[in-house]
C-alpha atoms as a PDB file:
ATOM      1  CA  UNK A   1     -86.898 -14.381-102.577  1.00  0.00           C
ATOM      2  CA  UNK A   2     -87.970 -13.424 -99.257  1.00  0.00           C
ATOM      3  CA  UNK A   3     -92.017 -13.071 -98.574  1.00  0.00           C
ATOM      4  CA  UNK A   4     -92.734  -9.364 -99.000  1.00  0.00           C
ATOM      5  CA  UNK A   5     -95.003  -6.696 -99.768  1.00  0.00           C
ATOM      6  CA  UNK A   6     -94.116  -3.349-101.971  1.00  0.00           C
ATOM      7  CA  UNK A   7     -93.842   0.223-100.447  1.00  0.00           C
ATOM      8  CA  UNK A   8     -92.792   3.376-101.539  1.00  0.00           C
ATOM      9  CA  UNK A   9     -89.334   4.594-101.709  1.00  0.00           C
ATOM     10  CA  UNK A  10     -86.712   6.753-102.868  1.00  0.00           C
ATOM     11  CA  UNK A  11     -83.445   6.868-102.141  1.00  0.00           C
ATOM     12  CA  UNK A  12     -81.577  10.311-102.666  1.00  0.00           C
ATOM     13  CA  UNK A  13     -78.401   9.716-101.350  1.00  0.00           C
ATOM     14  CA  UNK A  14     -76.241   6.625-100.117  1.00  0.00           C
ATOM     15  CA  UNK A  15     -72.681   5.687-100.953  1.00  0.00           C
ATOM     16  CA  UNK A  16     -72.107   1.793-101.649  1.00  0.00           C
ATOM     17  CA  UNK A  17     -69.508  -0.583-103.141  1.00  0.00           C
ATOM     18  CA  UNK A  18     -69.759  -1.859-107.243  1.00  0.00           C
ATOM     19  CA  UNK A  19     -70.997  -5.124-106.728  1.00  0.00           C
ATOM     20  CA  UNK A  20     -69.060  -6.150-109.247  1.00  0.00           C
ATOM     21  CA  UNK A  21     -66.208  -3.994-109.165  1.00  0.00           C
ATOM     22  CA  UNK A  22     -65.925  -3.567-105.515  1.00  0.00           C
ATOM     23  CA  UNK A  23     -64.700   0.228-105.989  1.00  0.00           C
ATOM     24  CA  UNK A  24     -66.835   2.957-103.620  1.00  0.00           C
ATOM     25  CA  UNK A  25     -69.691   4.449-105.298  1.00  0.00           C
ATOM     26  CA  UNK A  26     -70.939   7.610-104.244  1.00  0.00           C
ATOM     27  CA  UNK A  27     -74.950   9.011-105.104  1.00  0.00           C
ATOM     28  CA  UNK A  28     -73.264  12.756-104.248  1.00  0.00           C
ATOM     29  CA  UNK A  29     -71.052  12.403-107.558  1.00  0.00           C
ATOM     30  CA  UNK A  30     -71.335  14.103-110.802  1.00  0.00           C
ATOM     31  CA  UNK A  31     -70.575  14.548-114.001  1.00  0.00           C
ATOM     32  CA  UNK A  32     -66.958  16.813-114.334  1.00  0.00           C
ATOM     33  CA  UNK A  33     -67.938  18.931-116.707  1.00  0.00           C
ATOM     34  CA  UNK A  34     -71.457  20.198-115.793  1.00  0.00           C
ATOM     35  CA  UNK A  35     -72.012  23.231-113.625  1.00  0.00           C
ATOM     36  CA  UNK A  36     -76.037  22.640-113.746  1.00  0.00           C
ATOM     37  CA  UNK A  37     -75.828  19.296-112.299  1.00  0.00           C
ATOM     38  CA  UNK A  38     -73.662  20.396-108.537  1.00  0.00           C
ATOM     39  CA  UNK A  39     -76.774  21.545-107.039  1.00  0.00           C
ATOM     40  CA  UNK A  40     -78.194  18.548-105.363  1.00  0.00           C
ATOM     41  CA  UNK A  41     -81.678  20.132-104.814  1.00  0.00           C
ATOM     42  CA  UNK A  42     -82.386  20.219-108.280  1.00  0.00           C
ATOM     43  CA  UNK A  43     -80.717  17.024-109.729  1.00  0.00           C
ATOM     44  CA  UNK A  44     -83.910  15.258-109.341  1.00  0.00           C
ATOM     45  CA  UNK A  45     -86.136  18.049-111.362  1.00  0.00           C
ATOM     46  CA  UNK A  46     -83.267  18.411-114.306  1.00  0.00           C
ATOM     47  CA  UNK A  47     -83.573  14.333-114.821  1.00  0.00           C
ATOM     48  CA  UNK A  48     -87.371  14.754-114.898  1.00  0.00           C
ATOM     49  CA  UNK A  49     -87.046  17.630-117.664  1.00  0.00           C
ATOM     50  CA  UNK A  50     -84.211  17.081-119.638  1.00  0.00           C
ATOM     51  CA  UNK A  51     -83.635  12.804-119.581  1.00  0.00           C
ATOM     52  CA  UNK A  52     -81.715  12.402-122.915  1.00  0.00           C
ATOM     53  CA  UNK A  53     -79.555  15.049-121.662  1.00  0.00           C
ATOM     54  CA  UNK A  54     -75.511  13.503-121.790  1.00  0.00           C
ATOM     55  CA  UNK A  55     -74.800  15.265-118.567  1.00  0.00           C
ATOM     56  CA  UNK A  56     -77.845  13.594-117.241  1.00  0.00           C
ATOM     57  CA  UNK A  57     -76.999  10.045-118.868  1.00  0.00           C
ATOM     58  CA  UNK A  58     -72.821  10.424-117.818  1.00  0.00           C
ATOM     59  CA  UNK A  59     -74.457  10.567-113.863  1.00  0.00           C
ATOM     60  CA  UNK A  60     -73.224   7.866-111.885  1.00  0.00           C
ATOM     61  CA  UNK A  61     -76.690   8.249-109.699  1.00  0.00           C
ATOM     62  CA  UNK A  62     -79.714   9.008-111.496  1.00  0.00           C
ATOM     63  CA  UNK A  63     -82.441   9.600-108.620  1.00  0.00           C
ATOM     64  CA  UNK A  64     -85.270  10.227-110.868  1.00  0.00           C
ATOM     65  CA  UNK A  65     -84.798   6.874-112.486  1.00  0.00           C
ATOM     66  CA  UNK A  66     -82.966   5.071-109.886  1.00  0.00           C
ATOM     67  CA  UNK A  67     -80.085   3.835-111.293  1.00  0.00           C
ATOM     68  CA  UNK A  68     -77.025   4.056-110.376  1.00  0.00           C
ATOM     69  CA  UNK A  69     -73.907   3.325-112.941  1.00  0.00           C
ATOM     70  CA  UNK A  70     -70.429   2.314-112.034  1.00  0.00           C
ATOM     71  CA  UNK A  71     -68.049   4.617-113.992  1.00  0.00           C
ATOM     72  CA  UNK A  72     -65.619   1.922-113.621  1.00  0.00           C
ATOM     73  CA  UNK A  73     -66.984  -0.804-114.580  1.00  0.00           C
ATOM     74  CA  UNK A  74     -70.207   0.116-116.357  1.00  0.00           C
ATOM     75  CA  UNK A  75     -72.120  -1.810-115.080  1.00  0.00           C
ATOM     76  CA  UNK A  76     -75.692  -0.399-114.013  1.00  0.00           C
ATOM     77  CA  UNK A  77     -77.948  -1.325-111.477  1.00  0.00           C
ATOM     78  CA  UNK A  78     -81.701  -0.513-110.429  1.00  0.00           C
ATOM     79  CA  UNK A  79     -81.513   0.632-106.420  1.00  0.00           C
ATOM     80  CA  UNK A  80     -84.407   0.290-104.085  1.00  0.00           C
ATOM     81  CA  UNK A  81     -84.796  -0.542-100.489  1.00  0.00           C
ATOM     82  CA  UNK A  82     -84.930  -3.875 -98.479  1.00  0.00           C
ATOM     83  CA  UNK A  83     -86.791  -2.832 -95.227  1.00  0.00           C
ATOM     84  CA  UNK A  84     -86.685  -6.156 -92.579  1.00  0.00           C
ATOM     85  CA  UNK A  85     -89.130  -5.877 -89.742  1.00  0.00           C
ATOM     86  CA  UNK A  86     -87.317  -6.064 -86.206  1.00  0.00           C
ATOM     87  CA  UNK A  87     -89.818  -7.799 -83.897  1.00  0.00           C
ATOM     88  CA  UNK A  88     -91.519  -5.843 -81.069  1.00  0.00           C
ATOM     89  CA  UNK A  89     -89.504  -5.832 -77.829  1.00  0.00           C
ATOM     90  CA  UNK A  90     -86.221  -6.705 -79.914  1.00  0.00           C
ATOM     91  CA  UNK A  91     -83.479  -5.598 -77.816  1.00  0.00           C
ATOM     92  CA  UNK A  92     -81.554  -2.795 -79.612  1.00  0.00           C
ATOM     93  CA  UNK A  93     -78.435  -3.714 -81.121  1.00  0.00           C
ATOM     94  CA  UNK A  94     -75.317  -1.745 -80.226  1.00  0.00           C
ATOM     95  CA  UNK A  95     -73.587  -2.804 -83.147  1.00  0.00           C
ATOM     96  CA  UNK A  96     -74.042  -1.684 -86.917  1.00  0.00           C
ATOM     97  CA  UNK A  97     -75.301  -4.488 -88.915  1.00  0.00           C
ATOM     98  CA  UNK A  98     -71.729  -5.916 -90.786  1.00  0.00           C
ATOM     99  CA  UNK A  99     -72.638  -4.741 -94.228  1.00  0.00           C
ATOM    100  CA  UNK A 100     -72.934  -1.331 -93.540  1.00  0.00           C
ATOM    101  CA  UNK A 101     -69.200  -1.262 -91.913  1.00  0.00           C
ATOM    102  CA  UNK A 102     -66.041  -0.754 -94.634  1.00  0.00           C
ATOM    103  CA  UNK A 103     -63.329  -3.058 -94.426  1.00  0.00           C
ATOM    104  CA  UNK A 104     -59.639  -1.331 -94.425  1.00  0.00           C
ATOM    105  CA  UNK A 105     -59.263  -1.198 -98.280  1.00  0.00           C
ATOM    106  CA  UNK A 106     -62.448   0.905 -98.319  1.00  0.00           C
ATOM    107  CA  UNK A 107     -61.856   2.978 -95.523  1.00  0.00           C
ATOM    108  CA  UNK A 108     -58.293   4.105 -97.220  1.00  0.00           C
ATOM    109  CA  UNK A 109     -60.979   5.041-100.072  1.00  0.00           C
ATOM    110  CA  UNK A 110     -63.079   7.051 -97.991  1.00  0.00           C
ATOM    111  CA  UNK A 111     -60.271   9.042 -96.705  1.00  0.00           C
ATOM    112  CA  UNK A 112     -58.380   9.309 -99.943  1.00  0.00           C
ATOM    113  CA  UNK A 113     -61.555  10.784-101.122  1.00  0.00           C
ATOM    114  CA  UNK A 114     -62.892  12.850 -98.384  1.00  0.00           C
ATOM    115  CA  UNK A 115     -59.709  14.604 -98.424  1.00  0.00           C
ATOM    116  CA  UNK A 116     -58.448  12.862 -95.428  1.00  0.00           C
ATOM    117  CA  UNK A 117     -55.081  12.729 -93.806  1.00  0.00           C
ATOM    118  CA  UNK A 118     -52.781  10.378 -91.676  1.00  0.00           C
ATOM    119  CA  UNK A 119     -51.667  11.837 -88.343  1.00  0.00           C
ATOM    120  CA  UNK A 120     -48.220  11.144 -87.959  1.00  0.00           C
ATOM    121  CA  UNK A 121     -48.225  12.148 -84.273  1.00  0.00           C
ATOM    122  CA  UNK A 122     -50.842  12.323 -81.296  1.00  0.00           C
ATOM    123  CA  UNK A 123     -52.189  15.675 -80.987  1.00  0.00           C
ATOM    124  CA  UNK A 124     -50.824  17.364 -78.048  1.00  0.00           C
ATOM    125  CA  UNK A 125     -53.149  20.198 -75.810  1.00  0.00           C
ATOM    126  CA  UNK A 126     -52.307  23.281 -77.539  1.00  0.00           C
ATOM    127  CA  UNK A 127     -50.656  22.075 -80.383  1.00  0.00           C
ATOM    128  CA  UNK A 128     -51.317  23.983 -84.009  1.00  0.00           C
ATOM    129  CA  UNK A 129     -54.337  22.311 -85.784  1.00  0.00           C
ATOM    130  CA  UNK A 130     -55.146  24.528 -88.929  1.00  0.00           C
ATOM    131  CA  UNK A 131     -52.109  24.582 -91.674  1.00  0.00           C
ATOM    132  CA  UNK A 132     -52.263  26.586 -94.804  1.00  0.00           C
ATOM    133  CA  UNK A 133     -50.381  25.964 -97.709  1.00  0.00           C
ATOM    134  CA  UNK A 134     -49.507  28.405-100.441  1.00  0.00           C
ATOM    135  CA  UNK A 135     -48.965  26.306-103.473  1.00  0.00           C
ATOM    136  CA  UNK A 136     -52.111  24.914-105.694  1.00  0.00           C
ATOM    137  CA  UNK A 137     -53.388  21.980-106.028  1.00  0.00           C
ATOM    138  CA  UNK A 138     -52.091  20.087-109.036  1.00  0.00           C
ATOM    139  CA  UNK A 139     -54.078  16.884-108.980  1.00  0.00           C
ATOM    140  CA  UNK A 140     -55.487  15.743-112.358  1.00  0.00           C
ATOM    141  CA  UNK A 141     -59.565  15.041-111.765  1.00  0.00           C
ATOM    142  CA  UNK A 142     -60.372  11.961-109.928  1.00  0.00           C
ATOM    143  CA  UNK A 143     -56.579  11.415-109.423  1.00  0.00           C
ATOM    144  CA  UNK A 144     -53.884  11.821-106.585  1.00  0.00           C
ATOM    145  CA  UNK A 145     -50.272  13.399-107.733  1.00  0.00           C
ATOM    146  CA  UNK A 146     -48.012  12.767-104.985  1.00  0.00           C
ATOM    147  CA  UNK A 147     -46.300  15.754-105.892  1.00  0.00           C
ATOM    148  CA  UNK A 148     -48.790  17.617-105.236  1.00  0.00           C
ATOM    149  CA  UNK A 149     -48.643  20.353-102.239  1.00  0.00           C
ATOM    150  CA  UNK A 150     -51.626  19.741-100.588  1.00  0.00           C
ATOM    151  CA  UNK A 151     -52.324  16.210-100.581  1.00  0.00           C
ATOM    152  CA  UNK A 152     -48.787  14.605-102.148  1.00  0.00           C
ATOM    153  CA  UNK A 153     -45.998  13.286-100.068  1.00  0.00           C
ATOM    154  CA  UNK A 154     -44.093  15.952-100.337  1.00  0.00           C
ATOM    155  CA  UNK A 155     -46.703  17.974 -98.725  1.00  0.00           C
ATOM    156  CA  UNK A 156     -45.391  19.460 -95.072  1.00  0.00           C
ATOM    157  CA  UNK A 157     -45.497  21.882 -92.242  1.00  0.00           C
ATOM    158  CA  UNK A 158     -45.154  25.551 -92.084  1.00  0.00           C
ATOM    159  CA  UNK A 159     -42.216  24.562 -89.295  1.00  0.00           C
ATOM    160  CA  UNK A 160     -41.034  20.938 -91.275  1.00  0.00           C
ATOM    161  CA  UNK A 161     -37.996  22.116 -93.107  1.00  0.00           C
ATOM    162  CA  UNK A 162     -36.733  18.477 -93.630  1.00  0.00           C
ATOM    163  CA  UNK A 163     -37.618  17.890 -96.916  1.00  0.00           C
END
């Protein structure tokens, strides 16, 4: 272990990978069925009053108690920080430090669960940017059909009439 001295702090929110799963982990998510638990502002208060709670127990990030549990895997970990001082004068790096940068398999992750998209063709000036689609989604929770309208591979254009 590293020389070091303890500080304070709390971490509220962060997104990581399982270190033993490797799948994306996200502070932000929570539990399906609970309405209470969305508001991020009071997540912190509802652990603090109600901990035996199951909604509060089934959270994959717990910031009252600081642990954060892999819904994959199960496996739960303690989170803190690991602040390394950067010597006076230190020229500023231009670079993020290599842990904090997603390789592609996590990237396709991030987009896949931001909602993201693939352009199949450079934006031209002028082009149409906003689509809307008239069909519902019909993804199953913390799934991907890819019949779905809005995000299968069916999905197309208001002026695609291929498929």
């Amino acid at each position: 272990m590293l020389p070091a001295d303890r500080f304070f702090a709390r971490v509220d929110k962060f997104e990581c990978e399982c270190p033993s799963c490797g799948r994306l982990l996200f502070s932000t998510d929570r539990p399906p069925k609970s309405r209470r638990l969305h508001s991020r502002g009071r997540l912190r208060g509802d652990a603090r009053e109600t901990p035996r709670s199951t909604s509060i127990w089934d959270l994959v990030w717990n910031p009252l108690s600081q642990r954060l549990r892999c819904p994959w895997c199960g496996v739960v970990y303690l989170i803190g920080l690991v602040a390394f001082p950067v010597k006076h004068g230190a020229r500023r790096p231009l670079n993020a430090p290599p842990d904090t940068i997603p390789d592609k398999q996590q990237l396709l992750e991030l987009r896949q669960r931001a909602g993201g998209w693939w352009a199949n063709q450079a934006y031209e000036n002028g082009g149409e940017v906003n689509l809307a689609v008239d069909e519902p989604c019909t993804c199953k929770p913390g799934g991907w059909d890819t019949g779905c309208a809005v995000h299968g591979l069916k999905s197309e254009s208001p002026d695609d009439h291929t498929t």
